[in-house]
Protein backbone atom coordinates (compact mmCIF):
# COMPACT_ATOMS: atom_id res chain seq x y z
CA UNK A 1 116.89 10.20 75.08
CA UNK A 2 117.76 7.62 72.56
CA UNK A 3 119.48 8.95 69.43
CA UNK A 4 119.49 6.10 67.98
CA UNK A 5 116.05 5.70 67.41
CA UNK A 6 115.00 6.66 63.94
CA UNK A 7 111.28 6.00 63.58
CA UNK A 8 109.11 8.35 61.68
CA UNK A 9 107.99 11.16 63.65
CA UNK A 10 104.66 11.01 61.47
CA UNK A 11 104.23 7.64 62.72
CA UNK A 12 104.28 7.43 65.94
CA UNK A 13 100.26 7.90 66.66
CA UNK A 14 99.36 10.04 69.55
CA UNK A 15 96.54 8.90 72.04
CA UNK A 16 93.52 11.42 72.14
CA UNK A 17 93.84 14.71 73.51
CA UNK A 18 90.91 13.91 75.55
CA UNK A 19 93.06 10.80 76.84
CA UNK A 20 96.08 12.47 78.07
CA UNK A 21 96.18 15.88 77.49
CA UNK A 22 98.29 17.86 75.01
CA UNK A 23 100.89 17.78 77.19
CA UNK A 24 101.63 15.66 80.01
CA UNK A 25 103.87 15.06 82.89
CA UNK A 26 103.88 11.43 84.74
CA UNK A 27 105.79 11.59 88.02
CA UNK A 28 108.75 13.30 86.37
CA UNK A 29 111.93 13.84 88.58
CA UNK A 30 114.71 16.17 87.29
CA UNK A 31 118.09 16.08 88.88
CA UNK A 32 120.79 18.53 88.14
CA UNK A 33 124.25 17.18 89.75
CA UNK A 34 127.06 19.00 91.87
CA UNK A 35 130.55 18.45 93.21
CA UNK A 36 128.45 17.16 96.43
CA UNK A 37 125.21 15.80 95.58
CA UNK A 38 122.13 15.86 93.25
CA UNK A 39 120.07 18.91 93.89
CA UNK A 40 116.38 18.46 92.74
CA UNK A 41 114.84 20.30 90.21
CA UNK A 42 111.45 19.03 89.77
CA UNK A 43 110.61 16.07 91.92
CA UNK A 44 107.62 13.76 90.86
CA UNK A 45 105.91 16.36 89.34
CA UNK A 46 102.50 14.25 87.52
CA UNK A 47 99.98 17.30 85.60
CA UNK A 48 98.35 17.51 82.51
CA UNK A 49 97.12 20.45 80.37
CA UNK A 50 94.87 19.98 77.62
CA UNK A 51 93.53 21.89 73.86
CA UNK A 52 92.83 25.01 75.16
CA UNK A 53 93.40 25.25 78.42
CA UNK A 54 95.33 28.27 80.06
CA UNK A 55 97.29 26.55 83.10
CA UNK A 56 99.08 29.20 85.38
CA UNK A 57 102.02 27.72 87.34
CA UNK A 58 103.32 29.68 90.11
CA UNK A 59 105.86 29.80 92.84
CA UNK A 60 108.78 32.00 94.15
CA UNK A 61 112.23 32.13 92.55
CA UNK A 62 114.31 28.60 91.84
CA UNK A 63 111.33 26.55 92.89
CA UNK A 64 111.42 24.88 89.37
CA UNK A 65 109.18 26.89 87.00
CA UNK A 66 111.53 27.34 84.27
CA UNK A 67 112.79 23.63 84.63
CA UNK A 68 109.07 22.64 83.91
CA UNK A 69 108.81 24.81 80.91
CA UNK A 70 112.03 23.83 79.52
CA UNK A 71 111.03 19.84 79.90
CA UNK A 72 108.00 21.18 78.65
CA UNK A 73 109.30 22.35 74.93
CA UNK A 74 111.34 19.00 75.06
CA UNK A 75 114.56 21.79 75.35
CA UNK A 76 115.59 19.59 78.11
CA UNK A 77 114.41 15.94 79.57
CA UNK A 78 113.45 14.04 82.70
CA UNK A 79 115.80 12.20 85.15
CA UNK A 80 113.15 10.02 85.80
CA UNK A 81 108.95 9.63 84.81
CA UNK A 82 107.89 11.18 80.99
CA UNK A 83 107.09 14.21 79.34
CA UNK A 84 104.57 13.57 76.56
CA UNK A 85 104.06 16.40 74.07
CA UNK A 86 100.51 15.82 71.97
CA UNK A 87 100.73 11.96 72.97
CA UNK A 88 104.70 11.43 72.10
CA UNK A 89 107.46 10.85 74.86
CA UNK A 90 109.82 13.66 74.02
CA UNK A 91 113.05 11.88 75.56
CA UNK A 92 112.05 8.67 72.55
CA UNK A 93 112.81 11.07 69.72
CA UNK A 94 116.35 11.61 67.52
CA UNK A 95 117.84 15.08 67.56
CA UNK A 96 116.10 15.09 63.84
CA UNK A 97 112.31 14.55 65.22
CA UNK A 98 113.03 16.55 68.24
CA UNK A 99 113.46 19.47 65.92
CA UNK A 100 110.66 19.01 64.13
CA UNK A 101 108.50 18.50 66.93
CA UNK A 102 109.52 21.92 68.65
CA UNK A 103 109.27 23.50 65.37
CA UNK A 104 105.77 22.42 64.50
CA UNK A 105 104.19 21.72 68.32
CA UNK A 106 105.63 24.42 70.26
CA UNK A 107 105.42 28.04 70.38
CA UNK A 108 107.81 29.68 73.60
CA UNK A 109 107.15 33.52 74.79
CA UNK A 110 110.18 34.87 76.63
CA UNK A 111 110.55 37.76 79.00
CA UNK A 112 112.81 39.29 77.45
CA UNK A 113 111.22 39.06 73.99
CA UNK A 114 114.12 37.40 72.32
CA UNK A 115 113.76 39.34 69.17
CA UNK A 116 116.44 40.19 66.70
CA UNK A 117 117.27 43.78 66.59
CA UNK A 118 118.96 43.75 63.42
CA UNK A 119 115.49 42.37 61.79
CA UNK A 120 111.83 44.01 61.27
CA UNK A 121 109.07 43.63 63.23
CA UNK A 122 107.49 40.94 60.18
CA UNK A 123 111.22 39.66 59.52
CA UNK A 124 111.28 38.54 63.52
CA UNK A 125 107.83 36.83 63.47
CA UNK A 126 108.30 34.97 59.67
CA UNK A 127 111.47 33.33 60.56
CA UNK A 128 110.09 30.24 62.01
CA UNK A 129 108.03 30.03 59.02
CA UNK A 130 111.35 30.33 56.63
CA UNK A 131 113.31 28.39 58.76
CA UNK A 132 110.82 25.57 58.09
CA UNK A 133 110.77 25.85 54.23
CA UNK A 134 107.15 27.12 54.45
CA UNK A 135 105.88 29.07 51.52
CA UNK A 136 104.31 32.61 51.39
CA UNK A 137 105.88 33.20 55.44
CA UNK A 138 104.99 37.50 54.61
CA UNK A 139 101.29 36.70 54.45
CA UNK A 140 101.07 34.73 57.10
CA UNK A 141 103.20 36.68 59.22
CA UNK A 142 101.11 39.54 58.28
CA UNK A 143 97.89 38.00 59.73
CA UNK A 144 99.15 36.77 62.99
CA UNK A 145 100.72 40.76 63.20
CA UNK A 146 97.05 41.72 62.60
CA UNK A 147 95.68 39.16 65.08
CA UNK A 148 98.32 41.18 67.78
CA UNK A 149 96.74 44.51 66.21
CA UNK A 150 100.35 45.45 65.21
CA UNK A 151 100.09 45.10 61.15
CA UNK A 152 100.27 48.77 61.09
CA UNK A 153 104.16 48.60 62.33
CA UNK A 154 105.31 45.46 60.80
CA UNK A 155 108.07 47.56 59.21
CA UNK A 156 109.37 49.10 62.36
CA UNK A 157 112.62 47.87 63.99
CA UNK A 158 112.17 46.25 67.71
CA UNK A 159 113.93 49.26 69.14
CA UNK A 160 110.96 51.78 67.73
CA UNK A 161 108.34 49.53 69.69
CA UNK A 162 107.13 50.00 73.69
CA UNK A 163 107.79 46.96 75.83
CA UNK A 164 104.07 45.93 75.03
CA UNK A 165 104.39 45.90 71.55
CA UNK A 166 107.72 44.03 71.55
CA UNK A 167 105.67 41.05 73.49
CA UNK A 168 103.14 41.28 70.86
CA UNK A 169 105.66 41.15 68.49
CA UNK A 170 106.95 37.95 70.25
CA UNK A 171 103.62 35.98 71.02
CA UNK A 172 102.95 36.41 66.55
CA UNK A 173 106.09 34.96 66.44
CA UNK A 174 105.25 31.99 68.69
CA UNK A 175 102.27 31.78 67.27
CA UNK A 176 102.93 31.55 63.72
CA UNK A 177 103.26 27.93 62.89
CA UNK A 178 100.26 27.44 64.56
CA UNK A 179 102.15 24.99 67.90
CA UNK A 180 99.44 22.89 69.61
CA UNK A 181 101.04 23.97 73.07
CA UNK A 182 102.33 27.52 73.80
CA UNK A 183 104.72 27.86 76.79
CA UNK A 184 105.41 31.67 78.16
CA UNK A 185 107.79 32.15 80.72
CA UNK A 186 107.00 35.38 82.70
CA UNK A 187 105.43 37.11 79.84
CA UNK A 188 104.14 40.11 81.82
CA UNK A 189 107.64 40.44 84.01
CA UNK A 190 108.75 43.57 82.68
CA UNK A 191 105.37 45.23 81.48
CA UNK A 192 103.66 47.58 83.28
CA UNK A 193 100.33 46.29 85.10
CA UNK A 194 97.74 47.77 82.31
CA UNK A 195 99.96 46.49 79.69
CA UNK A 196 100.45 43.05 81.37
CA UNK A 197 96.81 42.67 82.03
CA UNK A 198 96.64 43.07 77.97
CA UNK A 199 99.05 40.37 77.06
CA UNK A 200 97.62 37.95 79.40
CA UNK A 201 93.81 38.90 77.93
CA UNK A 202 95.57 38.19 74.63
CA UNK A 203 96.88 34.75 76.05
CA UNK A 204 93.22 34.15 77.55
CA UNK A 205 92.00 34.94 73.94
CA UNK A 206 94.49 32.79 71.84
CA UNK A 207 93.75 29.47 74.79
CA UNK A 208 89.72 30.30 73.81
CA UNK A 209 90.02 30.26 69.98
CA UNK A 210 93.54 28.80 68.84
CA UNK A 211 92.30 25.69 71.61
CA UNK A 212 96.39 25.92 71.96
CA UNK A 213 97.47 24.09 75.58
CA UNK A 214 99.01 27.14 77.24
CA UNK A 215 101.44 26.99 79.81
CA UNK A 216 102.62 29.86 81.93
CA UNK A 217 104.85 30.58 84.80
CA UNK A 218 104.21 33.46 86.26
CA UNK A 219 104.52 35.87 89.37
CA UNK A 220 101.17 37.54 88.58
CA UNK A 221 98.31 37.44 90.76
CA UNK A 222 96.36 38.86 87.68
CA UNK A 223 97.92 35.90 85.13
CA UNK A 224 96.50 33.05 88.20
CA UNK A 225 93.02 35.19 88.02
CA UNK A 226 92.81 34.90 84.09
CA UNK A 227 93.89 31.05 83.94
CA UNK A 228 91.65 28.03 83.63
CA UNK A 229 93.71 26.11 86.66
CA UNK A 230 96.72 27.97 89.04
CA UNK A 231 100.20 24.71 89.41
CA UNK A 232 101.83 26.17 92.54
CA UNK A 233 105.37 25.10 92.88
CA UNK A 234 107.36 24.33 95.77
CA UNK A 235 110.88 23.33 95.96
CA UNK A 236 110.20 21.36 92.65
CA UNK A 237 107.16 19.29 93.66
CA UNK A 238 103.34 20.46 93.60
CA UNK A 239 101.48 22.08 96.45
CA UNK A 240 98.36 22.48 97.29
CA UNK A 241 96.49 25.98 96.05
């Protein structure tokens, strides 16, 4: 990455979804160095997922899922090859244009829900929203509660809620500004099945009618079922299904 650029974020003119996906990975190598030698991450890993289109990617432990999804949400950046994220190279932006592209591209679901305790269940999902200066954040956060079918406890405190309601809770959160791509990193891992199979219906649901690029790695034979296309992952470089 080259903080030295300073473009305009606003003009730097994506190529068509159609062309290249929403997001997009061209023979991308990532290399994390040790007191020996490089050990690799990801190695030239080439896939593209495009508007609306629930992409599973799946693989045992430390084969390089979470690496993918943090290059992913331009939280981290190639070695070698390109991550494009809606038609822009994520390692050409500033620290400036790299915020404001995760802020108003990307939504991220974590396992463990990442919510803060010491906030309501609306005060955890509008904080992206007042974060970003937006205006009116309650109503909005209100509706994507209601699109979750949790509006009835945005009052409650994240420590009243199940583990399936604190997901919820988190995927209104990523889903409030509206991000073209929405990356979830083992989003049913510690759900039970019937409530896992809900959250990943809900992910099937928001792919259908948000058209949002979704992105999820995942241990679940039920998440691969539901998903458009299964990635499998294997010592950082793509297998065959």
């Amino acid at each position: 990455m080259d903080p030295a650029r300073s473009e305009p974020f606003a003009a730097m003119v994506a190529p068509s979804e159609e062309a290249v996906g929403l997001l997009s990975f061209e023979g991308v190598v990532k290399e994390y160095r040790t007191d020996s030698e490089p050990v690799h991450a990801l190695n030239d890993v080439s896939l593209q997922v495009g508007a609306g289109e629930f992409v599973a990617i799946v693989g045992r432990s430390g084969c390089g899922k979470s690496t993918l999804l943090n290059l992913a949400g331009a939280m981290d950046f190639p070695t070698r090859g390109r991550v494009r994220l809606d038609g822009v190279a994520t390692d050409s932006l500033n620290e400036a244009q790299l915020t404001r592209l995760r802020r108003e591209k990307v939504g991220f679901i974590f396992q463990s829900f990442q919510l803060l305790h010491t906030l309501s269940v609306v005060e955890n999902v509008e904080l992206p929203l007042l974060l970003a200066g937006q205006a009116d954040p309650r109503t909005r956060s209100m509706e994507r509660l209601a699109a979750v079918d949790l509006a009835d406890l945005a009052h409650r405190m994240p420590h009243q809620l199940s583990g399936g309601q604190m997901q919820r809770v988190a995927i209104a959160r990523a889903l409030v500004n509206s991000p073209r791509v929405l990356l979830a990193d083992e989003p049913t891992g510690n759900l039970d099945s019937a409530t896992g199979t809900s959250i990943l219906q809900l992910l099937r649901q928001v792919a259908n009618e948000q058209k949002a690029a979704i992105l999820m790695a995942t241990h679940s034979t039920e998440g691969a079922i539901l998903a458009d296309r299964v990635i499998r992952l294997r010592d950082g470089r793509i297998v065959p299904s």
